[in-house]
C-alpha atoms as a PDB file:
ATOM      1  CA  UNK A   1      60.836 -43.117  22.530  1.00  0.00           C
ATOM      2  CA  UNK A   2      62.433 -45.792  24.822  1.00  0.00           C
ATOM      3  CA  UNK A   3      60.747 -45.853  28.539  1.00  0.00           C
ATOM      4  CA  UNK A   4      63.795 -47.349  29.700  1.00  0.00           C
ATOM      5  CA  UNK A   5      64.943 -44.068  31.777  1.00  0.00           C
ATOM      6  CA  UNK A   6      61.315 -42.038  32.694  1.00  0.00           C
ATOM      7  CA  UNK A   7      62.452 -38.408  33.548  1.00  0.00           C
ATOM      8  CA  UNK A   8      59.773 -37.043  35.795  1.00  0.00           C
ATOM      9  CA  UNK A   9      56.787 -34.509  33.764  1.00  0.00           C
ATOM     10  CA  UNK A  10      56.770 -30.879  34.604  1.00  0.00           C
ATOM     11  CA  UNK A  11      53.239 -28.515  34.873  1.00  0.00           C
ATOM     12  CA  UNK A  12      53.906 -25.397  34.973  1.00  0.00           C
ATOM     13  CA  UNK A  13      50.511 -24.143  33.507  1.00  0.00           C
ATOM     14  CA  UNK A  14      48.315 -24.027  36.714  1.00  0.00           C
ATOM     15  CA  UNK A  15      45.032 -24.678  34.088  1.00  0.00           C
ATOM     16  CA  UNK A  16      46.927 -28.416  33.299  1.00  0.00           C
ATOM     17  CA  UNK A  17      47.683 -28.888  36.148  1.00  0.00           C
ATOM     18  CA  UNK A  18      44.227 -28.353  37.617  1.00  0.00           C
ATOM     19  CA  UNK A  19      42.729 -30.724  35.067  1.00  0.00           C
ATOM     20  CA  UNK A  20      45.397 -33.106  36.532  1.00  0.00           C
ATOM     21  CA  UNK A  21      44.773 -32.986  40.213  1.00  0.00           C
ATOM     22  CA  UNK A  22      41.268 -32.309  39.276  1.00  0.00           C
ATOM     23  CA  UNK A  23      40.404 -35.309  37.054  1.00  0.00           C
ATOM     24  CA  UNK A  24      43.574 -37.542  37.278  1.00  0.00           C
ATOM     25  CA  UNK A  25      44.011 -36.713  33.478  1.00  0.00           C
ATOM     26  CA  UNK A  26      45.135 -34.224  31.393  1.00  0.00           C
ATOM     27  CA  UNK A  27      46.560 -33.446  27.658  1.00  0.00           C
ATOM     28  CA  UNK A  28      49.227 -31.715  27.727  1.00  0.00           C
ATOM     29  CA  UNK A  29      51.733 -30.151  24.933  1.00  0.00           C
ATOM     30  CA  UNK A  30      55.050 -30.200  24.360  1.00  0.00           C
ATOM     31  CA  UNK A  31      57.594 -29.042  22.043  1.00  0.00           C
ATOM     32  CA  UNK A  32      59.561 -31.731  21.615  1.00  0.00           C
ATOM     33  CA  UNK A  33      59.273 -35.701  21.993  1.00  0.00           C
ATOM     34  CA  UNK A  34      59.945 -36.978  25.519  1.00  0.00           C
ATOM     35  CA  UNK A  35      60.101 -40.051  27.376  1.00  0.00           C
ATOM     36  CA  UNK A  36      57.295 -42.253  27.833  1.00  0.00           C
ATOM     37  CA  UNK A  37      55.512 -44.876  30.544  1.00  0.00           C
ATOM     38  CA  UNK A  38      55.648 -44.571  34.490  1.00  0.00           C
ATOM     39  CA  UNK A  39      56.829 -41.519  36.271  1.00  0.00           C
ATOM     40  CA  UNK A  40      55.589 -38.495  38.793  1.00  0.00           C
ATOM     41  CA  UNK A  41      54.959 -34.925  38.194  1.00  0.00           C
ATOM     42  CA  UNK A  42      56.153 -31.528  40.157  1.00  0.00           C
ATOM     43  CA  UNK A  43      54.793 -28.019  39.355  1.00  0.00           C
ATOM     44  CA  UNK A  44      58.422 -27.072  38.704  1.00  0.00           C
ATOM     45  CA  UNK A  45      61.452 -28.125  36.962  1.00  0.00           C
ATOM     46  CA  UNK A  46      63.646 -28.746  40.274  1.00  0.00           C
ATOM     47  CA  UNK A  47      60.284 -28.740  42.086  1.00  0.00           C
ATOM     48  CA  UNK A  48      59.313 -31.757  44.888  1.00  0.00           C
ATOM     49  CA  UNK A  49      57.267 -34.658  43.750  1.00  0.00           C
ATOM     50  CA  UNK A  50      53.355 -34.086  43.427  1.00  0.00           C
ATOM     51  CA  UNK A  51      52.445 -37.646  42.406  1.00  0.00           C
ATOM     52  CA  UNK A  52      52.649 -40.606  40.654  1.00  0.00           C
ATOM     53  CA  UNK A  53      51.877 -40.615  36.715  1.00  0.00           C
ATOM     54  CA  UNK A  54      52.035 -42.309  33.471  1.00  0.00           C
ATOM     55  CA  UNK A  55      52.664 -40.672  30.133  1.00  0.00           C
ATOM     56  CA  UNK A  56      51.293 -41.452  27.112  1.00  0.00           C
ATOM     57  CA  UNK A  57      52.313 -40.332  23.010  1.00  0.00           C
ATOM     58  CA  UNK A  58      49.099 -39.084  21.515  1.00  0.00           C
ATOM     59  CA  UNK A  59      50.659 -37.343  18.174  1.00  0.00           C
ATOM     60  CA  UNK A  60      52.651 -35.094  16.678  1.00  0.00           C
ATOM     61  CA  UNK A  61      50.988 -31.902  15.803  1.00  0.00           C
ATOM     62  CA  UNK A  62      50.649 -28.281  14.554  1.00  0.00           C
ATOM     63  CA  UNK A  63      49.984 -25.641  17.539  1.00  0.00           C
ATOM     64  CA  UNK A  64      48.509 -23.355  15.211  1.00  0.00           C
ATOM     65  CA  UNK A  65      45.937 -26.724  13.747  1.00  0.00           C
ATOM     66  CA  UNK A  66      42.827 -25.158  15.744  1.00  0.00           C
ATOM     67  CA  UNK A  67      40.911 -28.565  14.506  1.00  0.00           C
ATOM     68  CA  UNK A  68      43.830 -30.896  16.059  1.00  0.00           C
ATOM     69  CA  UNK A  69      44.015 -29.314  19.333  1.00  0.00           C
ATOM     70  CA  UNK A  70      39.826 -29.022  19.379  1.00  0.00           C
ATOM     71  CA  UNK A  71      39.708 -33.495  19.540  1.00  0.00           C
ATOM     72  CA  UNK A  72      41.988 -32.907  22.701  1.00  0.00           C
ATOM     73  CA  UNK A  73      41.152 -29.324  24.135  1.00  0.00           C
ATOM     74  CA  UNK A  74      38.329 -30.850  26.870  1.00  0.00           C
ATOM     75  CA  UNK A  75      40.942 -32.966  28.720  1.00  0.00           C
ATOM     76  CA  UNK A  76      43.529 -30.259  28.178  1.00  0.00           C
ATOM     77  CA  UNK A  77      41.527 -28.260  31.016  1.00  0.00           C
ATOM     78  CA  UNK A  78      41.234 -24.970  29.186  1.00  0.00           C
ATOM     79  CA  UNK A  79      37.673 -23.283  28.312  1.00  0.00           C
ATOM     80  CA  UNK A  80      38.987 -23.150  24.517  1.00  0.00           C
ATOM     81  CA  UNK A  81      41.303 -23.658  21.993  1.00  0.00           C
ATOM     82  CA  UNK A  82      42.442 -19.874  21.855  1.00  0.00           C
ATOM     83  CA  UNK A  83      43.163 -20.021  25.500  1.00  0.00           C
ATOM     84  CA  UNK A  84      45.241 -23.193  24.938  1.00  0.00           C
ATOM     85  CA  UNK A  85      47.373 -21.544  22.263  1.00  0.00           C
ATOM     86  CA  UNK A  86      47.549 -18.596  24.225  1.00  0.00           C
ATOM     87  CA  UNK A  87      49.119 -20.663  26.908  1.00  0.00           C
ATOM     88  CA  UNK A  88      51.158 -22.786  24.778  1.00  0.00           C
ATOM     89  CA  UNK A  89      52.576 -19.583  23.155  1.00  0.00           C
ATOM     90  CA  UNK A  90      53.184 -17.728  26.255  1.00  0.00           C
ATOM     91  CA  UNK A  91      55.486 -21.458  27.370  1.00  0.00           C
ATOM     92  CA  UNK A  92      57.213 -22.265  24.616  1.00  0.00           C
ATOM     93  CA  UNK A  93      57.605 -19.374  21.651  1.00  0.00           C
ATOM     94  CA  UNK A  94      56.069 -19.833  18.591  1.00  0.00           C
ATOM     95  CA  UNK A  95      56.228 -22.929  16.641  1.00  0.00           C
ATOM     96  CA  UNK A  96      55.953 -25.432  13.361  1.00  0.00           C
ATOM     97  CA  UNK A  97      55.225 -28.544  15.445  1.00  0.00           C
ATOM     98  CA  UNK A  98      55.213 -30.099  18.928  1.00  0.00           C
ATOM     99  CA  UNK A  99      53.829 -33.394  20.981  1.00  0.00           C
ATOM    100  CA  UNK A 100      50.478 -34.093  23.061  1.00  0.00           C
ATOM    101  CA  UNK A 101      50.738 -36.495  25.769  1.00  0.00           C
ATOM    102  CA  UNK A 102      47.995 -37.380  27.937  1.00  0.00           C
ATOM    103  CA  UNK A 103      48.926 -37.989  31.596  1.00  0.00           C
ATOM    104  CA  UNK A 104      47.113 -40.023  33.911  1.00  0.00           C
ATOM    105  CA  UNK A 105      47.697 -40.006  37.729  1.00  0.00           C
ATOM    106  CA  UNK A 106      48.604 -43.667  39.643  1.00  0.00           C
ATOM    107  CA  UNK A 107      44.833 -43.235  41.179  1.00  0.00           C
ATOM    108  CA  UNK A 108      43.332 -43.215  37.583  1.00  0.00           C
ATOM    109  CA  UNK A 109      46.117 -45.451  35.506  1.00  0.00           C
ATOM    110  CA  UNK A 110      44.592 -48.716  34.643  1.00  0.00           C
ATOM    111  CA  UNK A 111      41.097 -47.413  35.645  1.00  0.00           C
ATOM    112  CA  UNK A 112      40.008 -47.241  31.682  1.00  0.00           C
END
């Protein structure tokens, strides 16, 4: 996707966003494709500014793949893979496919 127009990234799930504020990374999930490169992140959709952030594509992938989401789950900040799903579930439905994204805050971006 074009980074032309980077709409700010939302964390709802207080166990992302803890790895985020925590570590200054996270993988995150989405269900669809979104925008990509420099942006900040709020804890709510029309929420205030947390902090600075870049996102980054990982993959497209199946929710239900336990072996896709176990390469990511440590940086996703939950204890397992169930209680990922169980999360991802409870925000978005049941579904075929979706996105990971890792997020890095300013303080970490370029610290690789």
């Amino acid at each position: 996707m074009s980074n032309a127009h980077v709409g700010p990234i939302v964390f709802a799930d207080a166990t992302a966003r803890a790895q985020l504020e925590n570590h200054g990374e996270v993988v995150t999930f989405r269900a669809s494709e979104r925008t990509t490169g420099d942006t900040w992140w709020r804890t709510s959709r029309t929420g205030p500014k947390e902090g600075d952030c870049r996102v980054e594509h990982i993959d497209a992938v199946d929710p239900t793949d336990t072996g896709a989401l176990e390469s990511y789950r440590k940086l996703s900040g939950f204890a397992s893979v169930d209680d990922w799903q169980a999360a991802i579930r409870e925000l978005n439905g049941e579904m075929d496919t979706a996105h990971l994204y890792r997020v890095v805050t300013d303080s970490t971006n370029g610290s690789d």
